[in-house]
N, C-alpha and C. Protein backbone atom coordinates (compact mmCIF):
# COMPACT_ATOMS: atom_id res chain seq x y z
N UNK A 1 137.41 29.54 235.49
CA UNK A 1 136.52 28.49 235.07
C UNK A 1 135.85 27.92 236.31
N UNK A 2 134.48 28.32 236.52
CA UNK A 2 133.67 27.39 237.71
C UNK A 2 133.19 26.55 237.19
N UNK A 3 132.89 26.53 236.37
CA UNK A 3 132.09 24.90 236.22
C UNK A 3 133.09 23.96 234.95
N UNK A 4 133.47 22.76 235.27
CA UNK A 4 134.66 22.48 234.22
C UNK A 4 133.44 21.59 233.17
N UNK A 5 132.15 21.57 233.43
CA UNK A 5 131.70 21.55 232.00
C UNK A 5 131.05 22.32 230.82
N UNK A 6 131.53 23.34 231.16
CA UNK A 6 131.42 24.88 230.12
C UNK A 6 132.59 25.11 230.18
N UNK A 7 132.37 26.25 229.33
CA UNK A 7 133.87 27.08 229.27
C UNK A 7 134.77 26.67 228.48
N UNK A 8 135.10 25.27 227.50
CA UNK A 8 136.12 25.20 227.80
C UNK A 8 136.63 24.15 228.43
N UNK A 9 135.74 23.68 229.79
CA UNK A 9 136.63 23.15 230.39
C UNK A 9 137.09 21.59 230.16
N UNK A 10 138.13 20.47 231.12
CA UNK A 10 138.43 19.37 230.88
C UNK A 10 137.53 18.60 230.52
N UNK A 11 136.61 18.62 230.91
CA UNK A 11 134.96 17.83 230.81
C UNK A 11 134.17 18.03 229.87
N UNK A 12 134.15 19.45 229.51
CA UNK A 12 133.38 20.08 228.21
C UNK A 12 134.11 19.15 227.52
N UNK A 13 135.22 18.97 227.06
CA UNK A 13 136.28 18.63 225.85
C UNK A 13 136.41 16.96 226.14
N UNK A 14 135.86 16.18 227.13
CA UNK A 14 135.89 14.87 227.15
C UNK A 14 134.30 14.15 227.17
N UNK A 15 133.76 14.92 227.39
CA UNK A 15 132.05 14.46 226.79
C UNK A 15 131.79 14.04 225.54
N UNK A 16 131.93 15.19 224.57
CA UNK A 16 131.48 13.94 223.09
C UNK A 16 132.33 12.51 222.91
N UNK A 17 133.51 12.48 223.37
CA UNK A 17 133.97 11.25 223.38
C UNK A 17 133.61 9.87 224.65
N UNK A 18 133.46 10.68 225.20
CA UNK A 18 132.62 9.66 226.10
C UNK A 18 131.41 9.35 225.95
N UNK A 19 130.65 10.07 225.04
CA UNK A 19 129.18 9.66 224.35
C UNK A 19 129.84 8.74 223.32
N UNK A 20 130.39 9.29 222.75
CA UNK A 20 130.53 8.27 221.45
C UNK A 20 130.81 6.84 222.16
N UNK A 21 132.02 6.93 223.26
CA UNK A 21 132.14 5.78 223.39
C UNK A 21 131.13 4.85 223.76
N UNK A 22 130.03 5.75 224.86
CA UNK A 22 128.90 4.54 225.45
C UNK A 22 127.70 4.12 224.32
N UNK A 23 127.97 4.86 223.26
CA UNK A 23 126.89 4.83 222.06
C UNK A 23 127.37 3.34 221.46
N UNK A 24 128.54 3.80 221.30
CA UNK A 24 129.68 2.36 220.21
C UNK A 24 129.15 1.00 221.14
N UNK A 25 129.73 1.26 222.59
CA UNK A 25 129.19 0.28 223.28
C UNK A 25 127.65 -0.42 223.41
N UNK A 26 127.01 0.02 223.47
CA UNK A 26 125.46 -0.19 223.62
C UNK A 26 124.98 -0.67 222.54
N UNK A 27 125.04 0.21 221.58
CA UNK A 27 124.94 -0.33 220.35
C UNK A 27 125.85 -1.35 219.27
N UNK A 28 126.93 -1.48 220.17
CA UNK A 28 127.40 -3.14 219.58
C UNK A 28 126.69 -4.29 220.76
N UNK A 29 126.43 -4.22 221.93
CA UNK A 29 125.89 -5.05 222.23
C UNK A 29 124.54 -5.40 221.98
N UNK A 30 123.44 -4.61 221.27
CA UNK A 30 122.02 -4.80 220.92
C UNK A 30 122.27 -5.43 219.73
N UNK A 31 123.05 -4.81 218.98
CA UNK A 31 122.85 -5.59 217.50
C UNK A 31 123.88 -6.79 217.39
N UNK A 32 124.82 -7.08 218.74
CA UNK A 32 125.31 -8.60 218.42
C UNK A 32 124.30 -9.47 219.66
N UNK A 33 123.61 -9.08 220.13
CA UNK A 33 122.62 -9.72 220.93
C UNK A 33 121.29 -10.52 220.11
N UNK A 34 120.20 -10.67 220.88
CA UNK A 34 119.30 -11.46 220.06
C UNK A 34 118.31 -10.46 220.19
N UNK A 35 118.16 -9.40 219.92
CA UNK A 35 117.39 -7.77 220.07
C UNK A 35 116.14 -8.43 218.88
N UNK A 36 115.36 -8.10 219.12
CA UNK A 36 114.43 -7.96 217.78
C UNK A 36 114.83 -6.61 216.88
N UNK A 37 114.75 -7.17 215.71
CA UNK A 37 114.92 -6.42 214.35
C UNK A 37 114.88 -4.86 214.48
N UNK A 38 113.29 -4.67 214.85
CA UNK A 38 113.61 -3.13 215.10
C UNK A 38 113.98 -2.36 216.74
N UNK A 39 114.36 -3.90 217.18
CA UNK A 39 115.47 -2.67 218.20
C UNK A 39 116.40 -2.65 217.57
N UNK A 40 117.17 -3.60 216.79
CA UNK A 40 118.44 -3.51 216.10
C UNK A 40 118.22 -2.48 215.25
N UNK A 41 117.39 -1.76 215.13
CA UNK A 41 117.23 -0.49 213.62
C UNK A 41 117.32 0.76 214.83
N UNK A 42 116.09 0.49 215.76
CA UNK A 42 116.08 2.01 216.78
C UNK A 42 117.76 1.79 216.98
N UNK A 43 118.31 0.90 217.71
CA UNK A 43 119.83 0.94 218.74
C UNK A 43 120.62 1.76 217.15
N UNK A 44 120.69 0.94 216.36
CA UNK A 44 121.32 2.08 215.13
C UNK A 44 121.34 3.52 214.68
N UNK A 45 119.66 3.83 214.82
CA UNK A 45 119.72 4.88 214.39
C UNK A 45 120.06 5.67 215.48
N UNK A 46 120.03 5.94 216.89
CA UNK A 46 120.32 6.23 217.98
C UNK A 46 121.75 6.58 218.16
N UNK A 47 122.58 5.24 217.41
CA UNK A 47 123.98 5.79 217.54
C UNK A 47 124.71 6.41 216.45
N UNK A 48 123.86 6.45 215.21
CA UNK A 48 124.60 6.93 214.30
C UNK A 48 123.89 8.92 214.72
N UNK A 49 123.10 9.15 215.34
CA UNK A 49 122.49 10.43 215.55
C UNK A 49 123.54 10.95 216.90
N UNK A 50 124.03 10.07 217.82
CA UNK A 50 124.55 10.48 218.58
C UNK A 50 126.39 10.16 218.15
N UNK A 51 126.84 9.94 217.49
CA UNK A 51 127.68 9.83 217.16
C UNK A 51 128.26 11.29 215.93
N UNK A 52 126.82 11.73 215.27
CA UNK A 52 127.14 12.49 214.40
C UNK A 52 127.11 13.64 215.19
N UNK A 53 126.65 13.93 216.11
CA UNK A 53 126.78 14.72 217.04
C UNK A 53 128.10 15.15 217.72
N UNK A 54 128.09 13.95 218.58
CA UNK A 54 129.50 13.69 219.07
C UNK A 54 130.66 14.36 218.00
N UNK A 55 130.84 14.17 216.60
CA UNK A 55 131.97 14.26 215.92
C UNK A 55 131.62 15.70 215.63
N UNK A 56 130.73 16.72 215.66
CA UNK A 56 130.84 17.82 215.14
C UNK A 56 131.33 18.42 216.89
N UNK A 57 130.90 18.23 218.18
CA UNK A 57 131.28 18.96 219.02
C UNK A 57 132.63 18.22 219.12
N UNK A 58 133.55 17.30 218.64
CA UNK A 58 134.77 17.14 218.91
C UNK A 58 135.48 18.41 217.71
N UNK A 59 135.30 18.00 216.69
CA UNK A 59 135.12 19.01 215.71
C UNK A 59 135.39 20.56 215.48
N UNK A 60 134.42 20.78 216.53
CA UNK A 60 133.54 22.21 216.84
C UNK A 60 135.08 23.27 216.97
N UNK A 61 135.67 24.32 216.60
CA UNK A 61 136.61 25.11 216.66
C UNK A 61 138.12 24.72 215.96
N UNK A 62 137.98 23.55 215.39
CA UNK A 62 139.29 23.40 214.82
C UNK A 62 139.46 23.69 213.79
N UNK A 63 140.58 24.13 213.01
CA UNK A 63 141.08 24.74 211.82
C UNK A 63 140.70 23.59 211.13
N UNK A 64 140.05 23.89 209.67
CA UNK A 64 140.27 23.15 208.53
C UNK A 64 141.45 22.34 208.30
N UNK A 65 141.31 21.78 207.65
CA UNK A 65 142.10 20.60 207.34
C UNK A 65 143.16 20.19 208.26
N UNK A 66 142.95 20.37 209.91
CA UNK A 66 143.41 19.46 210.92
C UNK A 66 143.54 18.60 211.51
C-alpha cells in the first residue's frame, strides 16, 4: 500500500466519516446561527448530499444485513 488513501487504506476507510462529521458540524452551526433562510436550505441540502454519500462509501463492501 503506497498511498494510505486508496487501496484500502487507514485513511481511505476514515474519510467518509470525517466528512460526515465536518458536514454535521457546519451544518448545525448555520442553521442554529442567524444564516438567512436560504443559507439555512443551501447548508441543508449540502449536508444531507454529503452525508448520503458519506453512508454509501462507509457502506460500500459490507455484507447485507451487517
Amino acid at each position: 500500500m503506497d498511498n494510505p488513501f486508496r487501496d484500502g487504506g487507514p485513511a481511505e476507510r476514515a474519510m467518509p466519516w470525517l466528512s460526515a462529521a465536518v458536514v454535521l458540524l457546519l451544518a448545525g452551526a448555520t442553521l442554529a446561527g442567524g444564516a438567512a433562510p436560504l443559507v439555512k436550505a443551501l447548508a441543508a441540502a449540502v449536508a444531507v448530499a454529503v452525508l448520503g454519500r458519506s453512508a454509501r462509501l462507509i457502506n460500500r463492501g459490507r455484507p447485507p444485513g451487517r
